[in-house]
Protein backbone atom coordinates (compact mmCIF):
# COMPACT_ATOMS: atom_id res chain seq x y z
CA UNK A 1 -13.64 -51.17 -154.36
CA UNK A 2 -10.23 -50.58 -152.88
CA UNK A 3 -9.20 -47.17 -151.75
CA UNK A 4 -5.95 -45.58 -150.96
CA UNK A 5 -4.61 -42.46 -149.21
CA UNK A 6 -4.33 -39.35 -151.28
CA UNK A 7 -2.71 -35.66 -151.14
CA UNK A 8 -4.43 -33.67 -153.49
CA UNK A 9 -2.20 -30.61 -152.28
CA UNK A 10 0.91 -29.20 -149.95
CA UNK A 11 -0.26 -28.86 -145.75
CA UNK A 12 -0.55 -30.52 -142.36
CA UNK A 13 -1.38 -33.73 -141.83
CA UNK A 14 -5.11 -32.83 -142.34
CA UNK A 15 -4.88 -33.03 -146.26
CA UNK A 16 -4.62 -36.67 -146.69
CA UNK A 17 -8.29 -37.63 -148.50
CA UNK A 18 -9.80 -41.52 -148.30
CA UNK A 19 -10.41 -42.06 -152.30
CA UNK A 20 -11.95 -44.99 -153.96
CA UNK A 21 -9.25 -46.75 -156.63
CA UNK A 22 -10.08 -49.44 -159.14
CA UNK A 23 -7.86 -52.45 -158.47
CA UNK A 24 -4.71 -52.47 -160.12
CA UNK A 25 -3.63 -54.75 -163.13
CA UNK A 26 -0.34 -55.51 -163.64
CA UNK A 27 2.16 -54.85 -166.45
CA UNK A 28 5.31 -56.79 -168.23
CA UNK A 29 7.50 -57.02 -165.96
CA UNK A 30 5.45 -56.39 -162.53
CA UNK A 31 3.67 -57.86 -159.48
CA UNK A 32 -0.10 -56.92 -158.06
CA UNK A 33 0.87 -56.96 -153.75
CA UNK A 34 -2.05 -56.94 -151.84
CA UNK A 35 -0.32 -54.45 -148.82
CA UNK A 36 -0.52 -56.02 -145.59
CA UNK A 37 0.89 -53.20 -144.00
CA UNK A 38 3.10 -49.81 -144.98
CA UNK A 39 5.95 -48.66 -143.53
CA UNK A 40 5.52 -44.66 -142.71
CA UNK A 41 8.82 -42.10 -143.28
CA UNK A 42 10.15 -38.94 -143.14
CA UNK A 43 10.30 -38.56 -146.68
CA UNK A 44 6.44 -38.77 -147.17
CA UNK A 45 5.68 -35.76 -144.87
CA UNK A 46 8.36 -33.91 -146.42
CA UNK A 47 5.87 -34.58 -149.70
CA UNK A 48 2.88 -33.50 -147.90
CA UNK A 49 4.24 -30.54 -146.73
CA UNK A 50 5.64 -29.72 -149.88
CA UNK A 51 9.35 -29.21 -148.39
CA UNK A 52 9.70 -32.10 -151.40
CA UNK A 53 8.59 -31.10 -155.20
CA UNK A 54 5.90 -33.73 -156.03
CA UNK A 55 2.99 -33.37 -158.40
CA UNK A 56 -0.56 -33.72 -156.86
CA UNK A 57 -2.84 -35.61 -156.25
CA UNK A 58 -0.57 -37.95 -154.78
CA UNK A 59 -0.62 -41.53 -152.89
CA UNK A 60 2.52 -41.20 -150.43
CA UNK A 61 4.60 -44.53 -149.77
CA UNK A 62 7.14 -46.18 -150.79
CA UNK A 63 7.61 -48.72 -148.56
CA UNK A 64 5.20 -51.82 -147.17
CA UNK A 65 4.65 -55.98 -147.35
CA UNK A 66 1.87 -58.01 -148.90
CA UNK A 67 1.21 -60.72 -150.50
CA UNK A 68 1.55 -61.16 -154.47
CA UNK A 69 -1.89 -61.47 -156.12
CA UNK A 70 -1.07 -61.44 -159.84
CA UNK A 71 1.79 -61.88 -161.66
CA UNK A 72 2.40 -59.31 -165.33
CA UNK A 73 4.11 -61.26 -168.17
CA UNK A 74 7.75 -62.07 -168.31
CA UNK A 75 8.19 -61.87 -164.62
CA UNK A 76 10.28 -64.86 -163.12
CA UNK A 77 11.13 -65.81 -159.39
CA UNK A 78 7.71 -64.63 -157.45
CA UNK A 79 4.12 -66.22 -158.06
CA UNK A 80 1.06 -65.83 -156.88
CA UNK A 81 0.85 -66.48 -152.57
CA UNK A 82 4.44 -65.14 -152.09
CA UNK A 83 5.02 -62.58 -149.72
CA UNK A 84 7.00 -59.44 -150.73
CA UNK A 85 8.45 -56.54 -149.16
CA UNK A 86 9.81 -53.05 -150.70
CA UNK A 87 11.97 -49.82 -150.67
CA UNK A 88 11.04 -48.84 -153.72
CA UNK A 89 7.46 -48.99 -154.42
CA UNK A 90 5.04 -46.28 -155.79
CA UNK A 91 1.79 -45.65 -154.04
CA UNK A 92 2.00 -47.98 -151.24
CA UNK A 93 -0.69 -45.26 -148.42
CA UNK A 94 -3.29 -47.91 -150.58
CA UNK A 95 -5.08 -51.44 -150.45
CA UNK A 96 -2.65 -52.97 -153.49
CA UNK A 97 0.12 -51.37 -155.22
CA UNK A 98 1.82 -52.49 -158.57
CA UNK A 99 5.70 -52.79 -157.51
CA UNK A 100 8.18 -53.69 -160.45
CA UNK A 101 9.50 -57.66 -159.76
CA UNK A 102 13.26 -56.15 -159.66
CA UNK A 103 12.21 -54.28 -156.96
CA UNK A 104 10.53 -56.76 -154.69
CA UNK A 105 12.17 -58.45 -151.64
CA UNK A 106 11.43 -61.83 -150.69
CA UNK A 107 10.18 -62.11 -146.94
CA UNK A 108 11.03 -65.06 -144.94
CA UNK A 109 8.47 -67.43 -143.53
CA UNK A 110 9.44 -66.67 -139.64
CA UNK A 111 9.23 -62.96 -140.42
CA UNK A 112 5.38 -60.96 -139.75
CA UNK A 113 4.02 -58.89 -142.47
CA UNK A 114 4.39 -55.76 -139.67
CA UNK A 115 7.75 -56.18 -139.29
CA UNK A 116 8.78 -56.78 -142.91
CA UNK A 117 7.33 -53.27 -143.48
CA UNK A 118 9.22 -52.11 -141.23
CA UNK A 119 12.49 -53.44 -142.35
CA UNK A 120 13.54 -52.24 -145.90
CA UNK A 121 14.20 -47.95 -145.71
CA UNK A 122 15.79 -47.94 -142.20
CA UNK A 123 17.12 -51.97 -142.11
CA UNK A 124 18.71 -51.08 -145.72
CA UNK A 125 19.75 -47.94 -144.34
CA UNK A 126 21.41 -48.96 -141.09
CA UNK A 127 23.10 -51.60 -143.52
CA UNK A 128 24.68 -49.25 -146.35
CA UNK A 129 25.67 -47.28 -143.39
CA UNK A 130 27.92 -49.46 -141.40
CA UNK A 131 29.10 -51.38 -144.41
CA UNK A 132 29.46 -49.05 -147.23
CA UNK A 133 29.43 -45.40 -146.37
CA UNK A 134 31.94 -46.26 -143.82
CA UNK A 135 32.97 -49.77 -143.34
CA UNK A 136 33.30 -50.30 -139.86
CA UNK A 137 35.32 -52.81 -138.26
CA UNK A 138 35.82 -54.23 -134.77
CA UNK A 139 37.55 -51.83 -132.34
CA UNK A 140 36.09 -48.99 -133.72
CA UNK A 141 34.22 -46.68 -131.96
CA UNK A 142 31.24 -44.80 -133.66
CA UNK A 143 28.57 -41.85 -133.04
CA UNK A 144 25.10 -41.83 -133.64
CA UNK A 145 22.34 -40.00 -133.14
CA UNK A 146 18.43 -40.21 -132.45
CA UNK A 147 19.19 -43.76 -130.86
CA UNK A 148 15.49 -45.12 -130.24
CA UNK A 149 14.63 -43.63 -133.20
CA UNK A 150 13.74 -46.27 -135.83
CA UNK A 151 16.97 -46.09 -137.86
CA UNK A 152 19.17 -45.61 -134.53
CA UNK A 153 17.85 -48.84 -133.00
CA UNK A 154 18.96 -50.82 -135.95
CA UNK A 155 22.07 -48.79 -136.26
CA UNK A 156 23.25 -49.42 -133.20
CA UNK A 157 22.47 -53.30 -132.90
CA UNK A 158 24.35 -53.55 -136.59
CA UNK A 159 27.88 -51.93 -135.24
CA UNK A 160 27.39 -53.88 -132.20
CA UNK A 161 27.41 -57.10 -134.41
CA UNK A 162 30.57 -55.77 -136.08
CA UNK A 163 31.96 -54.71 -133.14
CA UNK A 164 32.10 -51.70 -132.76
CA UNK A 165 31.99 -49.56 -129.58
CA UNK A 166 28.61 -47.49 -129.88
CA UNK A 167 27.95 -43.90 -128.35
CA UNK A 168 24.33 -42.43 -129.08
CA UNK A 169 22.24 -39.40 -128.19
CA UNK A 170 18.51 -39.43 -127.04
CA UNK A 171 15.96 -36.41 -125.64
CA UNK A 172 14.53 -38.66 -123.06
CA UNK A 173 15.15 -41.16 -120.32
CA UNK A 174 12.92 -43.63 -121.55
CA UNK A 175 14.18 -43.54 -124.72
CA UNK A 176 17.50 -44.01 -123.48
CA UNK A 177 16.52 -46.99 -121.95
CA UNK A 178 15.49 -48.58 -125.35
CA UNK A 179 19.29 -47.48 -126.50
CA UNK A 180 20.62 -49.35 -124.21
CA UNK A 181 18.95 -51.92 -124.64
CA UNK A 182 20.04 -52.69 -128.26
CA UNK A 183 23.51 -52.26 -127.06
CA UNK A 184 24.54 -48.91 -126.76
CA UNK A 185 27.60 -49.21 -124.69
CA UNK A 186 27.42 -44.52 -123.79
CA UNK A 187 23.89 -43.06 -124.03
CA UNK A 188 24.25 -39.32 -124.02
CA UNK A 189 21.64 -36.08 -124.11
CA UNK A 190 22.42 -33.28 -126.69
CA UNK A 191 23.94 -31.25 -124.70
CA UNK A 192 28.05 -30.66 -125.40
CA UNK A 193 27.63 -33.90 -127.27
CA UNK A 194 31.62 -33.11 -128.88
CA UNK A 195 33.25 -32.56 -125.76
CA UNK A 196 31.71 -35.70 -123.94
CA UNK A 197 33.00 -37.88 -126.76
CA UNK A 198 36.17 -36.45 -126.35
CA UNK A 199 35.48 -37.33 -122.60
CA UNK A 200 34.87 -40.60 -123.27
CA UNK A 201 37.47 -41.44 -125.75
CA UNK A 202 40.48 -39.83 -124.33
CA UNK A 203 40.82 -37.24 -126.32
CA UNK A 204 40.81 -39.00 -129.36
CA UNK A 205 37.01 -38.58 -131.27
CA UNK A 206 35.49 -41.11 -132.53
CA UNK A 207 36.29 -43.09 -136.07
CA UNK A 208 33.02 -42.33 -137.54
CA UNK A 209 29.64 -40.41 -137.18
CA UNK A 210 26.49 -41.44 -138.71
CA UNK A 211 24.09 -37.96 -138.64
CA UNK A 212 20.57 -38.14 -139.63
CA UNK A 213 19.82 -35.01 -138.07
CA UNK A 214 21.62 -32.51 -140.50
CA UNK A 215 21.98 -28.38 -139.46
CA UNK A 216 21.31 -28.59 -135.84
CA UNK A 217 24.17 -31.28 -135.42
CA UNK A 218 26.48 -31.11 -138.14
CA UNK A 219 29.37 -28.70 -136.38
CA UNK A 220 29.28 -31.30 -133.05
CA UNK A 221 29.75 -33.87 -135.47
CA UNK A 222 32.75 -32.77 -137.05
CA UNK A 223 33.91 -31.64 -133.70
CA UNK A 224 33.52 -35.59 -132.51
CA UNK A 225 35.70 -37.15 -134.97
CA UNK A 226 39.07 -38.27 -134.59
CA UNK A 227 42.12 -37.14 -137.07
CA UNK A 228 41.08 -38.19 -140.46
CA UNK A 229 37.63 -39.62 -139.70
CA UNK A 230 34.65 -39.87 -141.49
CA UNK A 231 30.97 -38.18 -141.18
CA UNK A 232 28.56 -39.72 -142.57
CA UNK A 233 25.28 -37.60 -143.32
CA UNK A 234 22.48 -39.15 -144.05
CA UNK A 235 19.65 -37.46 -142.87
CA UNK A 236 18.37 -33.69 -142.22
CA UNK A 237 15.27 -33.95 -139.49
CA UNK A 238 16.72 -30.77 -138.23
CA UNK A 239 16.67 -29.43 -141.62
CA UNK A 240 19.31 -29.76 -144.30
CA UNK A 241 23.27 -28.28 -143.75
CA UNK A 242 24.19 -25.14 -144.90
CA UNK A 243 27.14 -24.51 -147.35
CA UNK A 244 29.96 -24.68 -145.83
CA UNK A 245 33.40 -24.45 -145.90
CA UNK A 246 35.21 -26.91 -147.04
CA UNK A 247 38.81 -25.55 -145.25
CA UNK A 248 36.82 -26.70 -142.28
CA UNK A 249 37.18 -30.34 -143.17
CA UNK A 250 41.32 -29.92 -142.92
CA UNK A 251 41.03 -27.74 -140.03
CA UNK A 252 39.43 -30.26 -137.87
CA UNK A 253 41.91 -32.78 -139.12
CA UNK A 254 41.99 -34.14 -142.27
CA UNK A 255 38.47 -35.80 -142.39
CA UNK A 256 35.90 -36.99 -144.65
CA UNK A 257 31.93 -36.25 -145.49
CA UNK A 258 29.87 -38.36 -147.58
CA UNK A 259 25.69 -37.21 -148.48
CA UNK A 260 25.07 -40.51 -149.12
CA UNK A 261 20.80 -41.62 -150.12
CA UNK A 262 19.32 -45.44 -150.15
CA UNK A 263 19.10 -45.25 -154.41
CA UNK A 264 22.93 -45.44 -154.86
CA UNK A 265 23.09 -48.50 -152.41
CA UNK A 266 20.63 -50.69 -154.45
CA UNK A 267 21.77 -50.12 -157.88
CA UNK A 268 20.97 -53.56 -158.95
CA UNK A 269 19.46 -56.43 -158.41
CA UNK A 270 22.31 -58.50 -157.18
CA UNK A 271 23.15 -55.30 -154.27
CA UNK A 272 19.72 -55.40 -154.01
CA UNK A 273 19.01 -59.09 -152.81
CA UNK A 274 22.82 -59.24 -150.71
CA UNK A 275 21.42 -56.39 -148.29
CA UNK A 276 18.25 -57.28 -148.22
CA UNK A 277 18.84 -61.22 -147.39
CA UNK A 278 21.43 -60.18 -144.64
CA UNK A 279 18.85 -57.67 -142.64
CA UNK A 280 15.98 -60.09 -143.13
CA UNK A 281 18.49 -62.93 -142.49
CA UNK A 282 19.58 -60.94 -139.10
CA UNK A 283 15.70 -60.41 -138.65
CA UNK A 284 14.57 -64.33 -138.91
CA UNK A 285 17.14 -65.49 -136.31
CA UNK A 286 16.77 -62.84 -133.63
CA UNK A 287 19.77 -61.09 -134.12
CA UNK A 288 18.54 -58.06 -135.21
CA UNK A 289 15.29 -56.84 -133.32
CA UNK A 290 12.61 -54.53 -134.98
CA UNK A 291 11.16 -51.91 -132.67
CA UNK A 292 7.36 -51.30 -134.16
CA UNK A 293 6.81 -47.70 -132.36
CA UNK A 294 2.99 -47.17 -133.31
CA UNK A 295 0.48 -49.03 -135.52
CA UNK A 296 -1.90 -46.72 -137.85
CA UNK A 297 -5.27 -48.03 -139.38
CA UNK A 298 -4.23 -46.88 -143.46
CA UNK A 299 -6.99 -44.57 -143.01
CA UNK A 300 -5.34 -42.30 -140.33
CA UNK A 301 -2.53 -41.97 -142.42
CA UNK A 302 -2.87 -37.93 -141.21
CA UNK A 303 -2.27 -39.01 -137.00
CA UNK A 304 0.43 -41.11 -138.26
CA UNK A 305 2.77 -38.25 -139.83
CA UNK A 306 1.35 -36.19 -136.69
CA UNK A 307 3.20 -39.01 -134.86
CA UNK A 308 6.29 -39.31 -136.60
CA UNK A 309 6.49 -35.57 -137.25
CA UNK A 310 6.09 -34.43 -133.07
CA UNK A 311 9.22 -37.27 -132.47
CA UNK A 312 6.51 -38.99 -130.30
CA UNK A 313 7.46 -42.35 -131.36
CA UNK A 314 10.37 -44.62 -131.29
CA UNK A 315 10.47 -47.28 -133.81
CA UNK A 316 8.89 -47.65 -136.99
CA UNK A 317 5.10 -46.17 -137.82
CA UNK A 318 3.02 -48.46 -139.54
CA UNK A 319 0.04 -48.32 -141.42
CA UNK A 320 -2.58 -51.44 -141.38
CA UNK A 321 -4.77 -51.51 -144.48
């Protein structure tokens, strides 16, 4: 019998149970994906810990690959044998998950079932970021944080392609090494992050600032940007901002914040297949390089948010049924 992953309440990483499931069947409308393997986030221990409302018993995940295995009625454009990835799956800590056909993501031939788990949150991500949040163009120069993180490495190698002029932050030597490596053109530490960008750009800040961290960051950020740019906060791994006030915005010069979340970036199918194709596109001919930080056996789904939670890894976590 397959089993799956399950939180039957709020804690550590210790509360994750191996249960037993009965294979899934699917409905109108939906596809039965054996998982090949899951991609692990932030979001999930944020569940566990019960910093995020969920009901329990739960089976985390929302993202992983696999292969289709039945097809429910009405569904067009997948059969049986293709390989899928997702976003925005239910249930994927598990041997098979039932994923809605709107919601599945063709995976190219050239591209491993490890790394197309790895792709959709932070390859969609990185893509909303630098073309929709804030659409950067060439001659820009941008901020980022967390830069051999799994998002950051993507981040960075995206405004690279558009070309912009990239300045990121890491805690360690080695992972600034794996910054510069996807192109970072100024690796920094955290410390007096605002006045080194003004260092580094004359004076002037940078055009944008893409922030996944959230309180600990959020005042440097603002103090990066140049006259009427644009802060884009994404994230909260230091925990979430404060109210603030909003006075500050014109004080620092005229500049922009947008809270933006992956949901109102994939609002339809057709959104849904253009950013997809281009990151797996990017993927499939080399141009955009997936850093795979740590690989999980499903069943130690509780060492893997360990990992991810004690910033360990760079890269994506995965989990191998």
């Amino acid at each position: 019998m397959p089993y799956a992953m399950q939180i039957t309440r709020a804690g550590g990483p210790e509360v994750f149970d191996r249960i037993h499931v009965p294979r899934p069947v699917p409905g109108p409308g939906q596809l039965l994906v054996r998982v090949a393997a899951v991609g692990v986030n932030f979001i999930e221990t944020y569940q566990r810990a019960g910093v995020y409302a969920v009901e329990y018993p739960l089976v985390p995940g929302v993202e992983g690959a696999g292969t289709v295995e039945e097809v429910g009625a009405g569904v067009t454009g997948f059969g049986v044998g293709d390989r899928v990835a997702t976003t925005e799956g239910e249930g994927s800590y598990a041997e098979y998950m039932v994923l809605d056909a709107g919601k599945a993501l063709p995976v190219p031939d050239s591209v491993s079932d490890t790394v197309a788990a790895a792709v959709p949150a932070q390859g969609i991500t990185a893509h909303y970021l630098v073309t929709s949040s804030y659409a950067v163009r060439a001659g820009d120069t941008a901020l980022t944080y967390a830069g051999a993180g799994g998002v950051g490495l993507l981040l960075i190698q995206l405004l690279k392609l558009k070309g912009a002029t990239v300045i990121t932050t890491t805690s360690t030597p080695e992972k600034a090494k794996l910054a510069r490596e996807a192109g970072a053109d100024h690796v920094l530490d955290y410390a007096r992050v605002p006045e080194r960008v003004r260092e580094l750009t004359g004076g002037r800040g940078v055009d944008v600032v893409y922030d996944g961290i959230g309180r600990d960051t959020f005042e440097g950020s603002l103090g990066a940007l140049r006259i009427r740019g644009t802060l884009v906060l994404f994230g909260g791994a230091s925990g979430q901002v404060p109210p603030f006030d909003l006075q500050q915005l014109n004080a620092h010069g005229s500049l922009t914040v947008t809270r933006p979340k992956i949901d109102d970036f994939l609002l339809d199918d057709e959104e849904r297949r253009w950013r997809s194709s281009e990151v797996f596109g990017l993927v499939a001919d080399g141009r955009l390089k997936v850093s795979i930080g740590a690989h999980f056996p499903l069943g130690q789904a509780g060492q893997a948010h360990a990992a991810l939670e004690s910033r360990a890894t760079t890269g994506k976590v995965i989990l191998v049924p």
